[in-house]
C-alpha atoms as a PDB file:
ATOM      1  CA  UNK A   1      50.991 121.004  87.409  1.00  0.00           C
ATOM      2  CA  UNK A   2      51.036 117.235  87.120  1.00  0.00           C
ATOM      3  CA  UNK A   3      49.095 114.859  89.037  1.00  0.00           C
ATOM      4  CA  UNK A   4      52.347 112.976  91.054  1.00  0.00           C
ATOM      5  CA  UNK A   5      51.109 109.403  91.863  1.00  0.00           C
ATOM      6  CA  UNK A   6      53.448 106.561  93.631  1.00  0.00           C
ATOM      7  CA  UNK A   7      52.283 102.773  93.199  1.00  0.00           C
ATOM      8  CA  UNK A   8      54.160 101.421  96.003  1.00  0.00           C
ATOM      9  CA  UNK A   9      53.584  98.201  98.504  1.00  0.00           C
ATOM     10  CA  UNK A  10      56.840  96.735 100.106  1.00  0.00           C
ATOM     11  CA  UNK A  11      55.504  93.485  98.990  1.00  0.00           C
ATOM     12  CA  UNK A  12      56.637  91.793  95.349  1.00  0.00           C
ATOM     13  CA  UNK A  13      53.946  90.013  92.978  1.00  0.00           C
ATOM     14  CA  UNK A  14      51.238  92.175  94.030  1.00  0.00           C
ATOM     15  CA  UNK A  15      50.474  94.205  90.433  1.00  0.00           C
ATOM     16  CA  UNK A  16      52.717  97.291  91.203  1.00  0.00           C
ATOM     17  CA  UNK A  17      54.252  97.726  88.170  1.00  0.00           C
ATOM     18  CA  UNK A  18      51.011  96.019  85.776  1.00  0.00           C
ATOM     19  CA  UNK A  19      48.738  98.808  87.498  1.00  0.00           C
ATOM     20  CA  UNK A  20      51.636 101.840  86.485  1.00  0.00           C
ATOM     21  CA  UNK A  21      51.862 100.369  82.879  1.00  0.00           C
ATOM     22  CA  UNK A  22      47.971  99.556  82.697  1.00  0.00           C
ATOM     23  CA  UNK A  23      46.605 102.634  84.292  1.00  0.00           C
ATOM     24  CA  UNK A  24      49.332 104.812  82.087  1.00  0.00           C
ATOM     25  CA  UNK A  25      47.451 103.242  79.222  1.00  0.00           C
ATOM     26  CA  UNK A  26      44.232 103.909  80.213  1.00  0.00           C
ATOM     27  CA  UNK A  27      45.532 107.687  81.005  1.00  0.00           C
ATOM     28  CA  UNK A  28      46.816 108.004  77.390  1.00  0.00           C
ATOM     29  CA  UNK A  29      44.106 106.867  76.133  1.00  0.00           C
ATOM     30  CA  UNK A  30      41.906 109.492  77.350  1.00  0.00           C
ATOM     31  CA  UNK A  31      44.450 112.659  75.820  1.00  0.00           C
ATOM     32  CA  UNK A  32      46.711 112.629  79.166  1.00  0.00           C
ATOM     33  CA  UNK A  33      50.151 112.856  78.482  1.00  0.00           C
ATOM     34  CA  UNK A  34      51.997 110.368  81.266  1.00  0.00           C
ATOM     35  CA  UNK A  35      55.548 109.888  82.434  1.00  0.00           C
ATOM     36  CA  UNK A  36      56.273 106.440  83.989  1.00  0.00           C
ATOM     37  CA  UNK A  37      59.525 106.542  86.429  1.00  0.00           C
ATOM     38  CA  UNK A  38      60.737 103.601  87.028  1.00  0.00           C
ATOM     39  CA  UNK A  39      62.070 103.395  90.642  1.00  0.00           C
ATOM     40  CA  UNK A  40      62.821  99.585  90.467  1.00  0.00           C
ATOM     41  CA  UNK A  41      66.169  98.162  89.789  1.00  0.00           C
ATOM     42  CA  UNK A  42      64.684  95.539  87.924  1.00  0.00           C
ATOM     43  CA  UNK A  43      63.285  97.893  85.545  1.00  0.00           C
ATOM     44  CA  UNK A  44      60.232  95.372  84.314  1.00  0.00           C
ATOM     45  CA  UNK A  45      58.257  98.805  84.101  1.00  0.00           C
ATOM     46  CA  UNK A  46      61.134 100.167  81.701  1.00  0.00           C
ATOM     47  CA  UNK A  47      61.296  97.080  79.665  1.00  0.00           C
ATOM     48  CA  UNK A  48      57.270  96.292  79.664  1.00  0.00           C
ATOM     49  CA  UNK A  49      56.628  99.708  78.062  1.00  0.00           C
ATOM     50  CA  UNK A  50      58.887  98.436  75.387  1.00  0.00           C
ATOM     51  CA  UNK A  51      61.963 100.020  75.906  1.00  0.00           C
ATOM     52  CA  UNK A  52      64.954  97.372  75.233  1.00  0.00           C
ATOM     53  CA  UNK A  53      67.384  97.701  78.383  1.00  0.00           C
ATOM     54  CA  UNK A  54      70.262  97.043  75.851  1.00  0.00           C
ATOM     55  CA  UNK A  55      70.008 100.798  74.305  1.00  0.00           C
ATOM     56  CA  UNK A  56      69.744 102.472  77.119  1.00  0.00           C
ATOM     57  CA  UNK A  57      72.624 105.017  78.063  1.00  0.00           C
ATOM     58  CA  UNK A  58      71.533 106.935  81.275  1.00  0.00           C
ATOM     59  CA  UNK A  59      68.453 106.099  83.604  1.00  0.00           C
ATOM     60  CA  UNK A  60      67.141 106.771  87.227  1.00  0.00           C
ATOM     61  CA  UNK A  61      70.718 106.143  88.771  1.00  0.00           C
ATOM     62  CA  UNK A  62      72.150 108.784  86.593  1.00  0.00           C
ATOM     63  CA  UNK A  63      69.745 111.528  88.269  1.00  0.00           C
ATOM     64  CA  UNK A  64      69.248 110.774  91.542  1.00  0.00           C
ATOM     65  CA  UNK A  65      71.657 112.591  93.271  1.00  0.00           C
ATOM     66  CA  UNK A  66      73.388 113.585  91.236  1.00  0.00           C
ATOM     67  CA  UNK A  67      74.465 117.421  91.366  1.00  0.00           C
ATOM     68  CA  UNK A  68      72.691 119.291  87.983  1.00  0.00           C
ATOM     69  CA  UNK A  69      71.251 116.198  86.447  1.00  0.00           C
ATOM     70  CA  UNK A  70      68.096 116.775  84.719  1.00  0.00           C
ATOM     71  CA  UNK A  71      64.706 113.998  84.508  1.00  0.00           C
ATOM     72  CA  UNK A  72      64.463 115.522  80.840  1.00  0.00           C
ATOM     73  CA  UNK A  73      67.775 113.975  79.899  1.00  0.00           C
ATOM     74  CA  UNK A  74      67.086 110.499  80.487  1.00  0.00           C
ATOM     75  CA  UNK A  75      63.462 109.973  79.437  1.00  0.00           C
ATOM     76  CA  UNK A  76      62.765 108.132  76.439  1.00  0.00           C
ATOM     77  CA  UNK A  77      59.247 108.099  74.123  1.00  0.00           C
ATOM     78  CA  UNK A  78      57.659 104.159  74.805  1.00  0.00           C
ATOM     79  CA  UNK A  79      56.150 102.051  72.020  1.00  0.00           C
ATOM     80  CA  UNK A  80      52.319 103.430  72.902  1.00  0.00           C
ATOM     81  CA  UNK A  81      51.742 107.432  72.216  1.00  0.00           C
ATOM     82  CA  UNK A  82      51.385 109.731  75.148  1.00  0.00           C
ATOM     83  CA  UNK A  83      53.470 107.696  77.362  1.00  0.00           C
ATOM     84  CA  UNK A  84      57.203 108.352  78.074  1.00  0.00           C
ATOM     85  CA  UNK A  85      59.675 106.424  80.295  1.00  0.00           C
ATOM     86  CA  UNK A  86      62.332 107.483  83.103  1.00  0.00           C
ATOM     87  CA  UNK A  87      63.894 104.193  82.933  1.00  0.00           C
ATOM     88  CA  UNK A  88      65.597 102.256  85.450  1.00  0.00           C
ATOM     89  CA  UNK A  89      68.867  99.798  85.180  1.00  0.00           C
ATOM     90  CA  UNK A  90      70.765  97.803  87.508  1.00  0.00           C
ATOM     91  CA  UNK A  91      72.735 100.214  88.695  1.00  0.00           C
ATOM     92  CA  UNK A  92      69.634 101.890  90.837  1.00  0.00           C
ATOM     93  CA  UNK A  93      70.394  99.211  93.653  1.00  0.00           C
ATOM     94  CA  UNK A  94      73.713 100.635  94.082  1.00  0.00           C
ATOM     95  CA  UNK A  95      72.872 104.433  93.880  1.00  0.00           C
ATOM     96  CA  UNK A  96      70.279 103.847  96.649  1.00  0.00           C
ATOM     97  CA  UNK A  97      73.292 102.845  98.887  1.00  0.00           C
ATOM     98  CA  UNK A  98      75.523 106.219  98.125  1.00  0.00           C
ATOM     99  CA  UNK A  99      72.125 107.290  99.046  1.00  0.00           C
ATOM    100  CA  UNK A 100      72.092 106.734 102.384  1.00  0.00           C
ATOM    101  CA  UNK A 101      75.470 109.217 103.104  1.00  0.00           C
ATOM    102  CA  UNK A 102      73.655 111.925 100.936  1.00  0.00           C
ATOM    103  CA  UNK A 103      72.146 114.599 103.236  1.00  0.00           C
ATOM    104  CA  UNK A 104      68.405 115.329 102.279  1.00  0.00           C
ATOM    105  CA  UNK A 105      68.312 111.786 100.883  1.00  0.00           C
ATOM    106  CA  UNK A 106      64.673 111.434 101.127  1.00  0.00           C
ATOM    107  CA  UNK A 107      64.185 114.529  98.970  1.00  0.00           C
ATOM    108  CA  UNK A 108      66.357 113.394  95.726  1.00  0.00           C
ATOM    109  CA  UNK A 109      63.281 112.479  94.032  1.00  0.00           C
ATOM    110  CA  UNK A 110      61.397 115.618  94.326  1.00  0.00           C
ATOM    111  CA  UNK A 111      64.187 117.405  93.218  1.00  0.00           C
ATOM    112  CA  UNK A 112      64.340 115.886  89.791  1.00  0.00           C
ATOM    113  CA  UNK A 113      60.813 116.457  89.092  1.00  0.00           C
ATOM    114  CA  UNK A 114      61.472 119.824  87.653  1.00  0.00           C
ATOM    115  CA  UNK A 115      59.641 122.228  87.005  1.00  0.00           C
ATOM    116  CA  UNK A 116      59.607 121.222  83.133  1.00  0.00           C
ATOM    117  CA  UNK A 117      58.097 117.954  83.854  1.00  0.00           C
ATOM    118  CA  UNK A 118      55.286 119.100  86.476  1.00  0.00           C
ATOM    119  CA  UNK A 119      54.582 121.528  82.873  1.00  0.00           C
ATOM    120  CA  UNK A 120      55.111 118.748  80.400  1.00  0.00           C
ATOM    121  CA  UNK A 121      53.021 115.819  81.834  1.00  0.00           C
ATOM    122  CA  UNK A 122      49.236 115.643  83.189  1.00  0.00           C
ATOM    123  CA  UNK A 123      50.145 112.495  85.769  1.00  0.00           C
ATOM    124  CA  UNK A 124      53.674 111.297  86.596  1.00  0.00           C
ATOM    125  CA  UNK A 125      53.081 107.420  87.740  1.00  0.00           C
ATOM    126  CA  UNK A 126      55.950 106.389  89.893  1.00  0.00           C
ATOM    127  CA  UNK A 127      56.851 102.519  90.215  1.00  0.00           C
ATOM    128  CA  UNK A 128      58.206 102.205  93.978  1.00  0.00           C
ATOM    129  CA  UNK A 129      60.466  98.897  93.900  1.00  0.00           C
ATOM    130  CA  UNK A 130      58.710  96.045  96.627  1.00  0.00           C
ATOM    131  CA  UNK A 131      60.668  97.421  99.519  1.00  0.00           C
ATOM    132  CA  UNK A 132      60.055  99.881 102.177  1.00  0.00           C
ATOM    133  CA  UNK A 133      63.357 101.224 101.521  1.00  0.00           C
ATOM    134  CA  UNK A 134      65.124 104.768 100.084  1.00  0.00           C
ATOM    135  CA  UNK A 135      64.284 104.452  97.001  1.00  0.00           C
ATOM    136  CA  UNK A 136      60.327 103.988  97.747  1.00  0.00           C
ATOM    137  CA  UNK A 137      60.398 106.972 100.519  1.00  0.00           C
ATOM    138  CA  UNK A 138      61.877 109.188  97.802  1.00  0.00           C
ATOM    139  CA  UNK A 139      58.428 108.082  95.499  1.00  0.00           C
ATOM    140  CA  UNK A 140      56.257 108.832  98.456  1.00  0.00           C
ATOM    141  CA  UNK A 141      57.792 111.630  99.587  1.00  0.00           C
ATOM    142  CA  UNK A 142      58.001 113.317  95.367  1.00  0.00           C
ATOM    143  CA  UNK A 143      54.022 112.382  95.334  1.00  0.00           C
ATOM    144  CA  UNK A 144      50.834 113.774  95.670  1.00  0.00           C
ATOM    145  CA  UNK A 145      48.925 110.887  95.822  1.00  0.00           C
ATOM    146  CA  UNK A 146      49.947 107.202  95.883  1.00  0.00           C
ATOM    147  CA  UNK A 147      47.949 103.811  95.017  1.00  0.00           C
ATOM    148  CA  UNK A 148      48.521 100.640  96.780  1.00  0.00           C
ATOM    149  CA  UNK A 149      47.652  97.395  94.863  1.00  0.00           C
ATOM    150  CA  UNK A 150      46.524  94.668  97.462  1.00  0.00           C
ATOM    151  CA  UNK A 151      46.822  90.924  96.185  1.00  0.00           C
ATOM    152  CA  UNK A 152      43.359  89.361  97.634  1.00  0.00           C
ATOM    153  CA  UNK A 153      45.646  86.955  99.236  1.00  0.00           C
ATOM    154  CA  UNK A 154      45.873  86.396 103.525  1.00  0.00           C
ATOM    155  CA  UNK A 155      49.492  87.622 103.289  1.00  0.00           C
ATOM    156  CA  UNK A 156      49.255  90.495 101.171  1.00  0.00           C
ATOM    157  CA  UNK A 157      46.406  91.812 103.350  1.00  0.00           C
ATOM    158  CA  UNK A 158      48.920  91.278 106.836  1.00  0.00           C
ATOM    159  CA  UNK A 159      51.658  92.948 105.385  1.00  0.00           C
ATOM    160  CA  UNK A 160      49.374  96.527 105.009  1.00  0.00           C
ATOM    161  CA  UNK A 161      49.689  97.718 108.155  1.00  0.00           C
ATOM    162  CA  UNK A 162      53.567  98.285 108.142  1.00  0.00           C
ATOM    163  CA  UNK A 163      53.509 100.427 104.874  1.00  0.00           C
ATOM    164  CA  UNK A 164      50.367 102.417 105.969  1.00  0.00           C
ATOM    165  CA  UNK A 165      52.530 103.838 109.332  1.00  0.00           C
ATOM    166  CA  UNK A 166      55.014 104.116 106.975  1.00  0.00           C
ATOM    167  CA  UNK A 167      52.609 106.336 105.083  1.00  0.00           C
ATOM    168  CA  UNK A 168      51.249 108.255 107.488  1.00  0.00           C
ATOM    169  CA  UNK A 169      54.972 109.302 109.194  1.00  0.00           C
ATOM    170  CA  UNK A 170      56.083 110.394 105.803  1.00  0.00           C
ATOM    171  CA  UNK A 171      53.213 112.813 105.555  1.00  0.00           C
ATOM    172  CA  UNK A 172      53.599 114.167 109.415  1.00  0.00           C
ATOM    173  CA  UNK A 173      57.156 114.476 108.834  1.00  0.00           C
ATOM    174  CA  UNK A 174      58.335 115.286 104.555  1.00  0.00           C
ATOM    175  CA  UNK A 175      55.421 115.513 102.620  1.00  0.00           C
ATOM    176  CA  UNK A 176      52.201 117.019 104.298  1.00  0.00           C
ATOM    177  CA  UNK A 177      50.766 117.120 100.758  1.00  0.00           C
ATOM    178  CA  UNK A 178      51.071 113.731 100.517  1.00  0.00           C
ATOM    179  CA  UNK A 179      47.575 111.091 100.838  1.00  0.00           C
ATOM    180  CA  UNK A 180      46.639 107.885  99.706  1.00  0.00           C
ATOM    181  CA  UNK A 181      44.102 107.173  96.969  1.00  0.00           C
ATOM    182  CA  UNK A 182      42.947 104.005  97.629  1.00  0.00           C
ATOM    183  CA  UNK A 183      44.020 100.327  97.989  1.00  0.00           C
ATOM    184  CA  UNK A 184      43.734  98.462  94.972  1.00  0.00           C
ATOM    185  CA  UNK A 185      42.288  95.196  94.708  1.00  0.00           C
ATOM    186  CA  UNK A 186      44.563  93.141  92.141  1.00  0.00           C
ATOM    187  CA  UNK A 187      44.399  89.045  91.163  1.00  0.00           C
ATOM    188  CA  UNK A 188      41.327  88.704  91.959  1.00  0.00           C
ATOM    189  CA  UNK A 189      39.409  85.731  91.092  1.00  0.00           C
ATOM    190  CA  UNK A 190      35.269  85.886  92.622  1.00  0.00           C
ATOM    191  CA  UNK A 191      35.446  81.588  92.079  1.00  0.00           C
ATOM    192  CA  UNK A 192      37.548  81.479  95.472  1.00  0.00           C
ATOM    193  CA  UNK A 193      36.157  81.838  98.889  1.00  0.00           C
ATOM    194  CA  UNK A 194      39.923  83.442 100.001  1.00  0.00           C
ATOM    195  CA  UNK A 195      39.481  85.713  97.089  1.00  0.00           C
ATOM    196  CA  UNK A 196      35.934  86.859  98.479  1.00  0.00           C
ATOM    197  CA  UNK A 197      36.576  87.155 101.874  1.00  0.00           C
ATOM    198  CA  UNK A 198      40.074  88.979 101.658  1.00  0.00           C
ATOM    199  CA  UNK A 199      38.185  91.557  99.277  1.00  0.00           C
ATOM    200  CA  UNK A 200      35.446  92.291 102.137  1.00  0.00           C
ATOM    201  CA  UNK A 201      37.972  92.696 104.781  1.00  0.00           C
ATOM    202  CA  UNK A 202      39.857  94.523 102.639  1.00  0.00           C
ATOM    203  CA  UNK A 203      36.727  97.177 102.464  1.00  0.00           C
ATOM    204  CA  UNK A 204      36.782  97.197 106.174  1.00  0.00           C
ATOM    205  CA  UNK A 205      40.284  97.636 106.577  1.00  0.00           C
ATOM    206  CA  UNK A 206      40.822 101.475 108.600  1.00  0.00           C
ATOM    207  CA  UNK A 207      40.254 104.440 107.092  1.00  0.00           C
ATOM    208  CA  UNK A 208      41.428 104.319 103.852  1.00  0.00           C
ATOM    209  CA  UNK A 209      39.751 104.701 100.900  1.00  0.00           C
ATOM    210  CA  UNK A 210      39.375 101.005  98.511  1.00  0.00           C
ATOM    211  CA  UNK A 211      38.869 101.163  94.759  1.00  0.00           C
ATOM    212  CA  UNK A 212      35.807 100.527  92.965  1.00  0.00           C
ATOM    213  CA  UNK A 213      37.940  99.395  90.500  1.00  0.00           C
ATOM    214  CA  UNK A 214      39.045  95.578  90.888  1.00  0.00           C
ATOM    215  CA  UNK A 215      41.587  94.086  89.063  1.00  0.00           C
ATOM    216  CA  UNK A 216      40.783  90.585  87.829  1.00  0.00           C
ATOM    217  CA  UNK A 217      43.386  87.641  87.201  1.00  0.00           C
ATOM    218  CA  UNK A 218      43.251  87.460  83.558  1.00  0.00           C
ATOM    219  CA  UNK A 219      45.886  85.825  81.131  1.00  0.00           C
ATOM    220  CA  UNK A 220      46.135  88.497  78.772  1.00  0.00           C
ATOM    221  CA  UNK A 221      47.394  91.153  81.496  1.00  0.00           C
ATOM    222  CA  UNK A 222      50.646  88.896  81.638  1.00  0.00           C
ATOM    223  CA  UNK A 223      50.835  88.630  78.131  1.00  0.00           C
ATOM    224  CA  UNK A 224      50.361  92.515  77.607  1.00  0.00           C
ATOM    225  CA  UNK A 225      54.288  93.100  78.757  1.00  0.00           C
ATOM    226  CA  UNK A 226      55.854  90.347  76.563  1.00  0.00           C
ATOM    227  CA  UNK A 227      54.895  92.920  73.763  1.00  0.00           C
ATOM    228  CA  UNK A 228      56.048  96.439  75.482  1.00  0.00           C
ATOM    229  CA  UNK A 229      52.268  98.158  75.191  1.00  0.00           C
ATOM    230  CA  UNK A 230      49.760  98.514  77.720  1.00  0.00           C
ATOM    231  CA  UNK A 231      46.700  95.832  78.213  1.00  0.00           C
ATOM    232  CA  UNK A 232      44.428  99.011  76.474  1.00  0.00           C
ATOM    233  CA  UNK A 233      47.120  98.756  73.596  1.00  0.00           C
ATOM    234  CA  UNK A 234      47.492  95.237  73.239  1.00  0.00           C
ATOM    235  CA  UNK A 235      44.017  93.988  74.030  1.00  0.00           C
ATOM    236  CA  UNK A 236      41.698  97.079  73.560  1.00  0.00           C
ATOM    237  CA  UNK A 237      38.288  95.479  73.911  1.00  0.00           C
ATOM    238  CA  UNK A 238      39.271  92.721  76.822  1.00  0.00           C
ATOM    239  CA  UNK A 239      37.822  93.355  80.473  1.00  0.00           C
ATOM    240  CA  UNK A 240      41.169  93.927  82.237  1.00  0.00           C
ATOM    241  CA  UNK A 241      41.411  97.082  79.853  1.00  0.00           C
ATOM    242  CA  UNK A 242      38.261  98.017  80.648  1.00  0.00           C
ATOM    243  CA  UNK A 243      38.889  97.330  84.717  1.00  0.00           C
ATOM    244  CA  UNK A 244      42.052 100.043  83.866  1.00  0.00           C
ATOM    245  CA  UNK A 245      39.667 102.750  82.068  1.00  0.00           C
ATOM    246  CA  UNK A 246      37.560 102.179  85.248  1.00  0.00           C
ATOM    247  CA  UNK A 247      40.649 102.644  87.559  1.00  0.00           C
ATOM    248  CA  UNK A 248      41.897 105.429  85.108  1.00  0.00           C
ATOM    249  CA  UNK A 249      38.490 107.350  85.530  1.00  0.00           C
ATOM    250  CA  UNK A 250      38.381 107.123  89.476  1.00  0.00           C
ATOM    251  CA  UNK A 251      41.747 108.644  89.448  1.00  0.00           C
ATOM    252  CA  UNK A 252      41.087 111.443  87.657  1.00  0.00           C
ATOM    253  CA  UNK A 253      37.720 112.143  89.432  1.00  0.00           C
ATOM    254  CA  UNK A 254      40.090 111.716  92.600  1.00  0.00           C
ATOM    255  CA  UNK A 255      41.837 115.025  91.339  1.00  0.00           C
END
């Protein structure tokens, strides 16, 4: 059975989708086959992994909710081996709208992760868009496990609290199997005294668990996407691949 993870924070800019294209590197690297679903209407996970927007035919909207619609249908192979995208188009902001008249909308997800993908992948990564809305319930509620990057910024930090009780009444009430893997520190830079300080409260922050792993500013992580691989792909030997084959191995020793 795969290893369903959601990357999801309501807040934008904090490394959601880098940490689902940079740990699905790391993942393939090590043998894992990986499916990246792209949950964001602004697809930058679909179009990072080098998939050109312009040639695709049917994504996430055509699934989700859709009566007999099958994830295998959509998914297309990315530019790095062992990673294949469920991509995401425009059109996703208006089918989490018809969403909200469907009955068992928070389940439409889970649905589409068939049987044939829970046998076909080792980890399905799922990028939740920066809202606390449908379509990032239906990513918590289809997942196992989910991974919350936390810019070392003041704000970043404040806005936590709303998406852990957010959390934590998703697993009392649709998905019991559902826990979270650790906050992950992202754009960090040690030369700041905000950066410092936000990553030791951060560590003291309630119960849940914080990454070893800590995810450095660094210029070749935004570069990585102009070129549709991952940063292991595109910059093998740099130290933000080597902070994702970190992350990647805390992951898997999470289970």
């Amino acid at each position: 059975m795969a290893n369903v993870i959601a990357i999801a924070n309501q807040k934008g800019g904090v490394g959601k989708t880098t940490t689902a294209i940079n740990l699905a590197g790391a993942l393939a690297e090590r043998g894992m086959r990986v499916l990246c679903i792209d949950m964001d209407a602004q697809a930058n996970l679909t179009v990072g992994l080098g998939i050109n927007l312009t040639n695709v035919e049917r994504s996430m909207a055509n699934v989700i909710g859709a009566p007999n619609a099958r994830l295998k249908d959509i998914i297309l192979a990315s530019n790095t081996p062992g990673i294949d995208v469920a991509p995401a188009t425009l059109d996703l902001a208006s089918t989490e709208v018809d969403l909200l008249s469907t009955i068992g909308r928070e389940y439409a997800l889970s649905e589409v992760i068939d049987e044939w993908a829970q046998g076909h992948y080792d980890y399905v990564l799922i990028d939740c868009p920066p809202t606390l809305g449908l379509l990032t319930i239906n990513g918590l509620v289809a997942a196992n496990g989910v991974i919350i990057p936390v810019q070392t910024q003041y704000y970043a930090l404040k806005g936590l609290t709303a998406l852990v009780k957010v959390i934590a009444t998703i697993r009392s009430k649709l998905n019991r199997n559902l826990r979270v893997l650790g906050l992950l520190p992202t754009f960090y830079d040690s030369r700041t005294v905000l950066g410092r300080g936000m990553l030791d409260e951060m560590r003291e922050h309630g119960e849940n668990h914080v990454f070893d792993t800590i995810i450095r500013t660094a210029v070749k992580l935004g570069e990585a996407p102009l070129t549709g691989q991952p940063i292991t792909a595109y910059a093998t030997a740099s130290d933000a691949a080597n902070n994702f084959r970190e992350l990647a191995r805390e992951v898997i020793a999470l289970g």
